[in-house]
N, C-alpha and C. Protein backbone atom coordinates (compact mmCIF):
# COMPACT_ATOMS: atom_id res chain seq x y z
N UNK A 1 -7.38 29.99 -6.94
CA UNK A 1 -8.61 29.22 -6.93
C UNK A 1 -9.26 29.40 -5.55
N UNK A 2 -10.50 29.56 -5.70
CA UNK A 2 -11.30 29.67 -4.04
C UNK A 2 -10.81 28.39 -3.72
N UNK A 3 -11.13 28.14 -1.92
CA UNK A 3 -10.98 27.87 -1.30
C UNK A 3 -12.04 26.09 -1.79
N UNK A 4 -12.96 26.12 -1.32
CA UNK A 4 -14.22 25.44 -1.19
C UNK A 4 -13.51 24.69 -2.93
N UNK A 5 -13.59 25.72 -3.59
CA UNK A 5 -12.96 24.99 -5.22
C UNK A 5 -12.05 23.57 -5.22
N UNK A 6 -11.03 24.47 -4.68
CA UNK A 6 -9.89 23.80 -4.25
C UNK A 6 -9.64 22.13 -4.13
N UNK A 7 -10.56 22.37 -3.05
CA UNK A 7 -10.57 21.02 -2.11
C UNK A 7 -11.99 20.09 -2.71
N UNK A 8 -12.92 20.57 -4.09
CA UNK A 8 -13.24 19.72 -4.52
C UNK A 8 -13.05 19.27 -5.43
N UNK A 9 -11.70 19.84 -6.51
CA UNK A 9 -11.13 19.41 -7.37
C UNK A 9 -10.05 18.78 -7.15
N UNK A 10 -9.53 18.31 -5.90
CA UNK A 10 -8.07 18.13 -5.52
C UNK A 10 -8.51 16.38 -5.68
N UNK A 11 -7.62 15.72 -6.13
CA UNK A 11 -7.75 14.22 -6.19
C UNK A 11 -6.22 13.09 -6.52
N UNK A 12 -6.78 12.23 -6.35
CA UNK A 12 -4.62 11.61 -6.20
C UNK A 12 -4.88 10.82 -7.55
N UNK A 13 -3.97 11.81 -7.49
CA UNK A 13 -3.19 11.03 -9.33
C UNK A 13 -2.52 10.09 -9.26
N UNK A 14 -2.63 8.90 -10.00
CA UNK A 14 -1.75 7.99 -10.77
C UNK A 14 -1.39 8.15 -12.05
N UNK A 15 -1.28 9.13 -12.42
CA UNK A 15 -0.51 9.23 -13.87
C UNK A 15 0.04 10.57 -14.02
N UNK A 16 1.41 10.28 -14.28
CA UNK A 16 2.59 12.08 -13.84
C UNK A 16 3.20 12.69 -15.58
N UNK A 17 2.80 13.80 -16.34
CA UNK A 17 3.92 14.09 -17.34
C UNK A 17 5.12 14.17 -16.62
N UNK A 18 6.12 13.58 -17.58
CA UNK A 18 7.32 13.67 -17.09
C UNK A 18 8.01 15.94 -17.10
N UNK A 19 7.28 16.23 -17.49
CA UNK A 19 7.83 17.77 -17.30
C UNK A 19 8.32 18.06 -15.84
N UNK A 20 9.39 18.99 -15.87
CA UNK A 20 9.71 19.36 -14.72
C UNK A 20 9.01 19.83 -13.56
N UNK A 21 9.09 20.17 -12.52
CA UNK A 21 8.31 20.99 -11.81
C UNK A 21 8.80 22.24 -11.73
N UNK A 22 8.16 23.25 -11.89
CA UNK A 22 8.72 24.87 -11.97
C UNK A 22 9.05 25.08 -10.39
N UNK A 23 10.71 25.82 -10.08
CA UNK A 23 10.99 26.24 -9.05
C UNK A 23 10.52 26.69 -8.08
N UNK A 24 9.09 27.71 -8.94
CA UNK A 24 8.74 28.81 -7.66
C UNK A 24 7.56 28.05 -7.49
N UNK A 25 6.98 27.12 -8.30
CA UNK A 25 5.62 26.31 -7.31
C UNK A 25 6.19 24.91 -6.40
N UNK A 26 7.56 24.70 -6.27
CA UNK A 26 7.96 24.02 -5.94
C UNK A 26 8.17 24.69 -4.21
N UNK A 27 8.39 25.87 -4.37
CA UNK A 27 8.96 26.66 -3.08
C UNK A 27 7.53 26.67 -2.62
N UNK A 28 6.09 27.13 -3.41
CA UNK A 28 5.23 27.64 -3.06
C UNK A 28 5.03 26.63 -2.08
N UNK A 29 4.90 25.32 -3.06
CA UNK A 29 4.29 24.32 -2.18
C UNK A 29 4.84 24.21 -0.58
N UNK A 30 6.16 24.10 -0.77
CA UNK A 30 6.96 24.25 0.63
C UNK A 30 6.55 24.82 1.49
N UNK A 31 6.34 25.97 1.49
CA UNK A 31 6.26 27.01 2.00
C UNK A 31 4.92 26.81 3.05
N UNK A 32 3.86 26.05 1.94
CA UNK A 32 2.66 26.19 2.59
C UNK A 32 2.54 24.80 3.85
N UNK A 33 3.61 24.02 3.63
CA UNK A 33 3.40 22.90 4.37
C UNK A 33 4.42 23.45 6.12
N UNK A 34 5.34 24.90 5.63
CA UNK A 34 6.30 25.14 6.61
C UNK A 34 5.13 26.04 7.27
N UNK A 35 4.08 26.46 6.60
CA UNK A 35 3.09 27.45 7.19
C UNK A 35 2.01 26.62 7.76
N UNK A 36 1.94 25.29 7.92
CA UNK A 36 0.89 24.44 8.53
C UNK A 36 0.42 24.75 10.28
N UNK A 37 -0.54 24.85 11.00
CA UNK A 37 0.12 24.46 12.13
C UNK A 37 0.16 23.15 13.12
N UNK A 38 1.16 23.56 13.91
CA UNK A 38 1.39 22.32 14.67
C UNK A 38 1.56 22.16 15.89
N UNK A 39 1.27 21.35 16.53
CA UNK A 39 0.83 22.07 18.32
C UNK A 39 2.26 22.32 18.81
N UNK A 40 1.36 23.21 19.50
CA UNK A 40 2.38 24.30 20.35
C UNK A 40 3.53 24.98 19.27
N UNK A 41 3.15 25.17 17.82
CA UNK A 41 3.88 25.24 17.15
C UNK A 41 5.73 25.18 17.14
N UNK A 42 5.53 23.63 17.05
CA UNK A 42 6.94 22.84 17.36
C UNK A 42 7.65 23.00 16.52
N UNK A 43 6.30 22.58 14.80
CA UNK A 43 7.18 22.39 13.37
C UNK A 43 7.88 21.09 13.69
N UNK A 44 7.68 19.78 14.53
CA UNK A 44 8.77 18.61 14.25
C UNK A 44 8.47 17.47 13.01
N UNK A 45 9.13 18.66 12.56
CA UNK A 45 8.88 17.65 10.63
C UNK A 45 9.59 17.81 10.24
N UNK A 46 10.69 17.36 8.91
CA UNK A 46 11.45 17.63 7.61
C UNK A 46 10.65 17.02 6.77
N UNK A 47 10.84 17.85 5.17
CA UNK A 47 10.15 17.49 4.22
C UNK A 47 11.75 17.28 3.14
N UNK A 48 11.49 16.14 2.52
CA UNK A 48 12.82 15.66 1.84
C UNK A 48 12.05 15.31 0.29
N UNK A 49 12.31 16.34 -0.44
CA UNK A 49 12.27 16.64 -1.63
C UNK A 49 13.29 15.70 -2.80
N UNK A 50 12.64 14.53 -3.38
CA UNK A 50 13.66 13.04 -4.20
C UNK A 50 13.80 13.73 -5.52
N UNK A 51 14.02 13.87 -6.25
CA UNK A 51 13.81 13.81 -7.67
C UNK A 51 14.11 12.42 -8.10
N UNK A 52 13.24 11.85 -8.90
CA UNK A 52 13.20 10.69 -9.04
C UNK A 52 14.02 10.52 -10.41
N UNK A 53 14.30 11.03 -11.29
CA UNK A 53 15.41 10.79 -12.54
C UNK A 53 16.72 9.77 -11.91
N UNK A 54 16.98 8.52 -12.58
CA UNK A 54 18.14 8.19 -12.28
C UNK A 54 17.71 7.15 -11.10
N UNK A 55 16.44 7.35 -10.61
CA UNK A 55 16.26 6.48 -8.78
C UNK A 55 15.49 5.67 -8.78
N UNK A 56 14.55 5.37 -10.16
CA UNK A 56 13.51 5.00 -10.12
C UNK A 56 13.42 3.32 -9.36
N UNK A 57 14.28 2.68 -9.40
CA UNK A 57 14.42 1.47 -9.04
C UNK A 57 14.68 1.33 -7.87
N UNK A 58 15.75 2.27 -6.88
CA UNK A 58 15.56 2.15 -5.31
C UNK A 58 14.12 3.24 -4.93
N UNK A 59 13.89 4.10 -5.40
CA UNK A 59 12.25 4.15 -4.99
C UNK A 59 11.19 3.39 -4.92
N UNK A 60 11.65 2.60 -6.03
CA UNK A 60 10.10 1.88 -5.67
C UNK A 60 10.81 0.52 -5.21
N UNK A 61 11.49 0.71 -4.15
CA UNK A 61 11.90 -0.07 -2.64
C UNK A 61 10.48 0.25 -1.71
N UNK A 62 10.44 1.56 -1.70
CA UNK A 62 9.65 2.33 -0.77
C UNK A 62 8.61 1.63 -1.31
N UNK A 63 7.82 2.26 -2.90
CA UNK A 63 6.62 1.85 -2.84
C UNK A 63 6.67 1.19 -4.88
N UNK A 64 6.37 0.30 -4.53
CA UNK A 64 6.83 -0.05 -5.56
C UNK A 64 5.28 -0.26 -6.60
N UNK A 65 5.40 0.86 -7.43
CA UNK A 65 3.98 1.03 -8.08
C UNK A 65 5.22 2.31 -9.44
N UNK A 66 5.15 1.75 -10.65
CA UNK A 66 5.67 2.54 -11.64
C UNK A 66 5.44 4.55 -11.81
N UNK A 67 3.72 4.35 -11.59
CA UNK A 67 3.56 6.11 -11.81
C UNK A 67 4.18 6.43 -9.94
N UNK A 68 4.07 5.88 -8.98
CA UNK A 68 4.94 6.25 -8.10
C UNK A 68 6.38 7.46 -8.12
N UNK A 69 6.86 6.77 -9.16
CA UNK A 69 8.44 7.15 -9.45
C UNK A 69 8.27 8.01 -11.18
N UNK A 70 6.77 8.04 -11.76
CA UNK A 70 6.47 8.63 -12.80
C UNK A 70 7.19 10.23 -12.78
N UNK A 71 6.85 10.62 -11.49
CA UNK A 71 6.42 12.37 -11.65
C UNK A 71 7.81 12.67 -11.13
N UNK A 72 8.49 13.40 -11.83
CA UNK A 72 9.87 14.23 -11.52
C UNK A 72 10.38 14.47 -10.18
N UNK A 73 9.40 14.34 -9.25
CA UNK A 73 9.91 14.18 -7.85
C UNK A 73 9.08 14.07 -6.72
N UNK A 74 9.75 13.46 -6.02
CA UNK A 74 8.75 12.33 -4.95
C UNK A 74 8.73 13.24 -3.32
N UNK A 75 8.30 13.36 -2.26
CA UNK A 75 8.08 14.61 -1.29
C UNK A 75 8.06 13.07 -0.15
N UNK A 76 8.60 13.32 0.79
CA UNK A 76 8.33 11.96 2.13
C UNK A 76 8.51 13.65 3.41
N UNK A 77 7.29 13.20 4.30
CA UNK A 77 7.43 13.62 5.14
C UNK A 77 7.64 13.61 6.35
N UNK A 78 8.19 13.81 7.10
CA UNK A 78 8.76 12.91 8.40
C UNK A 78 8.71 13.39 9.68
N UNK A 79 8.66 12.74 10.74
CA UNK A 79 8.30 13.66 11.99
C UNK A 79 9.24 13.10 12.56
N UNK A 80 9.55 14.19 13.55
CA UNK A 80 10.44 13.70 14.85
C UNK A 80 10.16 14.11 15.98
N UNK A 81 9.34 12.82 16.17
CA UNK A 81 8.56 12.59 17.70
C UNK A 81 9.20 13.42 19.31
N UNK A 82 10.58 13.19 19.29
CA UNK A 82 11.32 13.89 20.33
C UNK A 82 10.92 15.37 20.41
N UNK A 83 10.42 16.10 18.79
CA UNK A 83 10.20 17.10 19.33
C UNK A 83 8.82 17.55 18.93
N UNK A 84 8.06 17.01 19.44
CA UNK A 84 6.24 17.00 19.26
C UNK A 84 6.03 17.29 20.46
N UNK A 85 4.79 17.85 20.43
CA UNK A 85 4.65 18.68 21.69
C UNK A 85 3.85 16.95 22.24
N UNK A 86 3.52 16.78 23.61
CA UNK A 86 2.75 15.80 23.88
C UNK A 86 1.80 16.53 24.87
N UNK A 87 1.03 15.43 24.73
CA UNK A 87 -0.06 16.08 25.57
C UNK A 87 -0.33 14.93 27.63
N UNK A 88 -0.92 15.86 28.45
CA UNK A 88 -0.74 14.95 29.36
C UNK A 88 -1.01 13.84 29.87
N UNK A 89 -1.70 13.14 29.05
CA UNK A 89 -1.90 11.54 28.98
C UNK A 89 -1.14 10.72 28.53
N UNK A 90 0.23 11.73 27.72
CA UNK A 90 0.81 11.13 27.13
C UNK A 90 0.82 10.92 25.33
N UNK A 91 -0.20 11.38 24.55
CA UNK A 91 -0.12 11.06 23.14
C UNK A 91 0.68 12.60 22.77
N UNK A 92 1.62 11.36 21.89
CA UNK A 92 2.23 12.86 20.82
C UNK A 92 1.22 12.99 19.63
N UNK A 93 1.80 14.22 19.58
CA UNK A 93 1.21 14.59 18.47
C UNK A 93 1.51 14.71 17.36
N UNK A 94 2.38 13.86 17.19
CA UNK A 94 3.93 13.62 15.87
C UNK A 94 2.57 13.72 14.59
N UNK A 95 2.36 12.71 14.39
CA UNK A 95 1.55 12.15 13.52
C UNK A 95 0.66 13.62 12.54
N UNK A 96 0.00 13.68 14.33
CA UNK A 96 -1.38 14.51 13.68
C UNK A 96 0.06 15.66 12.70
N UNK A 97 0.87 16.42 13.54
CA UNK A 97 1.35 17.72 12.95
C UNK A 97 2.20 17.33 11.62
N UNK A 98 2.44 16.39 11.43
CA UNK A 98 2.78 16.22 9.91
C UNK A 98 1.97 15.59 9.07
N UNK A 99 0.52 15.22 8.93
CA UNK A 99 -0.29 14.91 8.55
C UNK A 99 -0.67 16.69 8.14
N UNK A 100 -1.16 17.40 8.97
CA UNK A 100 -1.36 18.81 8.64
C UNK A 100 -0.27 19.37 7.72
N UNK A 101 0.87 19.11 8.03
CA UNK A 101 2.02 20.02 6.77
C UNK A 101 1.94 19.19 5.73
N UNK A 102 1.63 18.09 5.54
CA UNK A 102 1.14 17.70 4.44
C UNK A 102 0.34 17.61 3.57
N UNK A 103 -0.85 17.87 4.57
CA UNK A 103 -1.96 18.55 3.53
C UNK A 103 -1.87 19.70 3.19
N UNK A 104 -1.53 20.07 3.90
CA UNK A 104 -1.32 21.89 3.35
C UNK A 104 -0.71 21.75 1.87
N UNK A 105 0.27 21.39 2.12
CA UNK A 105 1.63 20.70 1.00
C UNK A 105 0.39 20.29 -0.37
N UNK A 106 0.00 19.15 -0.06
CA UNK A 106 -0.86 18.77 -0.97
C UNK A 106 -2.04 19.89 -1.80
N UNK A 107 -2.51 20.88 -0.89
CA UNK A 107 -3.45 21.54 -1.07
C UNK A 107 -3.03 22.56 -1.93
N UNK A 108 -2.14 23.23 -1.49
CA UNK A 108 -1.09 23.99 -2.37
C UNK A 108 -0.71 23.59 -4.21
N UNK A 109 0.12 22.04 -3.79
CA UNK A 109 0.43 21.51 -5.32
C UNK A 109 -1.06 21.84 -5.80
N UNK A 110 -2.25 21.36 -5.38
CA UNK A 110 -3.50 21.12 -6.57
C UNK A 110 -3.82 22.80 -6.96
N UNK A 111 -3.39 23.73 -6.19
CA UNK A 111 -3.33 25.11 -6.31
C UNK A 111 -2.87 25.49 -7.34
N UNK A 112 -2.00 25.13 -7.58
CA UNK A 112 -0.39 25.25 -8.49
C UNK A 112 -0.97 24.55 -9.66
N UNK A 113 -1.52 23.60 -9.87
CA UNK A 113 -1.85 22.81 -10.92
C UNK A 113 -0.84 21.41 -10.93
N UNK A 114 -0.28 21.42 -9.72
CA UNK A 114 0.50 19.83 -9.93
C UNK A 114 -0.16 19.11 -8.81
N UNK A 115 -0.11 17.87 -9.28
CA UNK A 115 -0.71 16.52 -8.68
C UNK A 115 0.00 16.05 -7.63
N UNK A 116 -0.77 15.07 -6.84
CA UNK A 116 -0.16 14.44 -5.85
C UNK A 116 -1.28 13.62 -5.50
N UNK A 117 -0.69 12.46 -4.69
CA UNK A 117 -1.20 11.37 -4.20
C UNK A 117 -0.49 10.96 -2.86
N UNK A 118 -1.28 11.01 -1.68
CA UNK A 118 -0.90 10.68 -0.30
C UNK A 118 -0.81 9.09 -0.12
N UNK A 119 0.22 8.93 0.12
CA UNK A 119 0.93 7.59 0.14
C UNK A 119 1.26 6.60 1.39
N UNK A 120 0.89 6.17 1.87
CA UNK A 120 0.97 6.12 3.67
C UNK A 120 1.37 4.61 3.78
N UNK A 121 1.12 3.57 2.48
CA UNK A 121 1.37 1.84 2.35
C UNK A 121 2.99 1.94 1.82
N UNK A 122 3.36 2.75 2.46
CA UNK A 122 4.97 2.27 1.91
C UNK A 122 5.73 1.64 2.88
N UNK A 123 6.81 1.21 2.43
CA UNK A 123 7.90 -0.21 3.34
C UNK A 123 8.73 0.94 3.73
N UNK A 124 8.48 1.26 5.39
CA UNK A 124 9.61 2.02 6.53
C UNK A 124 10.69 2.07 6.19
N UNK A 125 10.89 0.24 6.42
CA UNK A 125 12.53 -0.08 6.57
C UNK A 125 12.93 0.32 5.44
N UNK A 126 12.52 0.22 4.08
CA UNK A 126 13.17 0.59 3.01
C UNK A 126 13.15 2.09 3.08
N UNK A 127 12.22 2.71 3.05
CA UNK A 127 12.55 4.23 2.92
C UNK A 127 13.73 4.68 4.01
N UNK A 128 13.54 4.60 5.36
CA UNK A 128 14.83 4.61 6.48
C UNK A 128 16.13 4.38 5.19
N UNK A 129 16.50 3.49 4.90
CA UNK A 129 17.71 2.87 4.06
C UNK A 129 17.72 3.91 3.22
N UNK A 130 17.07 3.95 1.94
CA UNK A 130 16.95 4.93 0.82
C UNK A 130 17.16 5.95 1.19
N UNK A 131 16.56 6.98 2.32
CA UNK A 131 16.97 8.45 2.75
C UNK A 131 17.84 8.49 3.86
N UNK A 132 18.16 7.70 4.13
CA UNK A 132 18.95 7.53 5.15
C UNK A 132 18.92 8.19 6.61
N UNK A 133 17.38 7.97 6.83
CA UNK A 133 17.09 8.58 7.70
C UNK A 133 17.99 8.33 9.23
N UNK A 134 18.12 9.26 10.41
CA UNK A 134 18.38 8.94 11.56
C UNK A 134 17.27 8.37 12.62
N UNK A 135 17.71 7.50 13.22
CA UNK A 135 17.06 6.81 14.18
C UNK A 135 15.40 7.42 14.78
N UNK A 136 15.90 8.93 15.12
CA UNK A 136 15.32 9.58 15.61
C UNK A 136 13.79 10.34 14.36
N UNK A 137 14.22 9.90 13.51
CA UNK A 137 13.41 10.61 12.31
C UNK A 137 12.40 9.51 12.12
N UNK A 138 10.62 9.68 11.39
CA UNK A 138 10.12 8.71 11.39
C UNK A 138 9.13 8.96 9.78
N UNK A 139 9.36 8.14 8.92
CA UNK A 139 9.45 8.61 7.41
C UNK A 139 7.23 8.26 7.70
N UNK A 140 6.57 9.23 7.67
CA UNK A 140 4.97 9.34 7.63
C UNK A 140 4.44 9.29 6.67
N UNK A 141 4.07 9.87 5.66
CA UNK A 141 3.50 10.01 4.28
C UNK A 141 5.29 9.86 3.08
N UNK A 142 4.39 9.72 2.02
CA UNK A 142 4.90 10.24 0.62
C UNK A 142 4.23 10.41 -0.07
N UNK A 143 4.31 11.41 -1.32
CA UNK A 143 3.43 11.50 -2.36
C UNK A 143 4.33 11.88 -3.89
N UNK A 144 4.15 11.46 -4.87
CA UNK A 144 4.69 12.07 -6.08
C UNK A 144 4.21 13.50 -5.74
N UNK A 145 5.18 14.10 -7.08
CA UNK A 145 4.85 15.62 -6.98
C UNK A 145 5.34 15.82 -8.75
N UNK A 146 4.05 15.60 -9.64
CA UNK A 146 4.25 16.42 -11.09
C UNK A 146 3.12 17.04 -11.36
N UNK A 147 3.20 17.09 -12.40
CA UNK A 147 1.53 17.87 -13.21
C UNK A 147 1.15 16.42 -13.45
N UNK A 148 0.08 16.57 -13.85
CA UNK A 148 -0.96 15.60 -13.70
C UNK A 148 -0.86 14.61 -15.26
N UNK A 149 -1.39 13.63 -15.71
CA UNK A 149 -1.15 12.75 -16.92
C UNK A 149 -2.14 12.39 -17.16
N UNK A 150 -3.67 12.47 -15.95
CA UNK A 150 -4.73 11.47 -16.04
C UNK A 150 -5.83 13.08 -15.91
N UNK A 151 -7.09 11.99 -15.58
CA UNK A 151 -8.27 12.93 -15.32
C UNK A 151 -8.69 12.10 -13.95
N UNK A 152 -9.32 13.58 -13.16
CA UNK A 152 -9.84 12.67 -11.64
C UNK A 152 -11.16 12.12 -11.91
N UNK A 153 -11.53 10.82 -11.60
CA UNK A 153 -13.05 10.06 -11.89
C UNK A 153 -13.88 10.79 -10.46
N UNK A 154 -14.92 10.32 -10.28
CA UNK A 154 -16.09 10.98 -9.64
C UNK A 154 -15.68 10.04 -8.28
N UNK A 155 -15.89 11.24 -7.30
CA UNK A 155 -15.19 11.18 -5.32
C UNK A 155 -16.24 10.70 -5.03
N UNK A 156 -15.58 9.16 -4.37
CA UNK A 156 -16.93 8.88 -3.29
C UNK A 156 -16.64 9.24 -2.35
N UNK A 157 -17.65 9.73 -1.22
CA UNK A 157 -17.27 9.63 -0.23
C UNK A 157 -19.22 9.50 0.76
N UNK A 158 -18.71 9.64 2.07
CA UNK A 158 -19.78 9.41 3.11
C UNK A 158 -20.52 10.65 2.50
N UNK A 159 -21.97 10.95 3.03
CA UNK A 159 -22.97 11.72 2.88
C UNK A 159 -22.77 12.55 4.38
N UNK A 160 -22.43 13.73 4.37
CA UNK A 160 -22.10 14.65 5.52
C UNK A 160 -22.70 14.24 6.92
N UNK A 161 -24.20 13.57 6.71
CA UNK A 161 -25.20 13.49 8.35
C UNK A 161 -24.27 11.86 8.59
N UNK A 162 -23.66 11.04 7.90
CA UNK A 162 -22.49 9.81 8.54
C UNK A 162 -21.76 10.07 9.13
N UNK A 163 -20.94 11.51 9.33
CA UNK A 163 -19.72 11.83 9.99
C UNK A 163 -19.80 12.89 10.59
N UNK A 164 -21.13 13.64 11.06
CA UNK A 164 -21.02 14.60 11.63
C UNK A 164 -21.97 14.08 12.31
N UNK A 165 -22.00 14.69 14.56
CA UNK A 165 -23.04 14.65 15.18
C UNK A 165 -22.78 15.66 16.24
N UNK A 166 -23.87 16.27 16.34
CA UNK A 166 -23.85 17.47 17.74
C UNK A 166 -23.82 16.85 18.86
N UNK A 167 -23.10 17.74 19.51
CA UNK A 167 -23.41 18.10 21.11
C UNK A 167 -22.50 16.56 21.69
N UNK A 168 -23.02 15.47 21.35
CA UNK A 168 -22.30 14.27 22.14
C UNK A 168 -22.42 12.91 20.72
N UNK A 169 -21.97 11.46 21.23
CA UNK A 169 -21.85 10.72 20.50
C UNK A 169 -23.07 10.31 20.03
């Protein structure tokens, strides 16, 4: 799919067929979120791939919404700040660089023809517990990951001259 296509058909699903996800769009997707970049290309992310069969009830610890735990498997992405590049004022850049492998990630599935929905209102402490994350790890996004169940309704968003301005503020 072009490019420009892409990203105006891409939209977050709440409703998942339970069908599997095929292996090699499963890698694809991967792949494209391991191909993101990230300053000073650090890469301080893991992407932890759930399948939700069998879990549905400690998942939605994390986020507790039914099509949540609908789609055959759930994607959390995580940064680890220790190794983000920072900059000299001091801000890491944890955030921003797994925000980027995740869209990528995302951009990819709608490529592929499977859905996703960026998830960012979920309970820490519970996900920490559930994946058992280490101290040092910091759980950022989640999103389901199936083919789609619904249809996307019509994108609002700002009118381009709201969010764009030259030269200064």
């Amino acid at each position: 799919m072009e490019f420009s296509e892409l990203i105006a058909k891409r939209y977050s699903v709440r409703a998942y067929k339970p069908d599997p996800v095929e292996d090699g769009e499963l890698q694809q997707v991967l792949q494209a979120a391991r191909l993101a970049p990230t300053a000073a290309n650090r890469q301080p992310f893991q992407i932890i791939v759930i399948h939700t069969a069998g879990r549905e009830a400690e998942l939605k610890r994390i986020y507790n919404s039914d099509w949540f735990v609908q789609a055959p498997l759930v994607i959390c992405a995580c940064g680890i700040p220790a190794q983000s590049w920072v900059r000299k004022d001091g801000r890491n850049y944890n955030d921003v660089d797994v925000a980027i492998a995740m869209d990528h990630l995302i951009l990819a599935a709608a490529n592929v023809g499977l859905g996703t929905c960026w998830i960012a209102a979920f309970d820490a402490t519970a996900a920490r517990r559930v994946l058992h994350l280490p101290d040092d790890v910091e759980p950022i996004a989640f999103t389901p990951l199936g083919y789609p169940a619904d249809q996307p309704g019509p994108k609002k968003r700002k009118l381009l001259f709201e969010l764009v301005r030259y030269e200064r503020w």
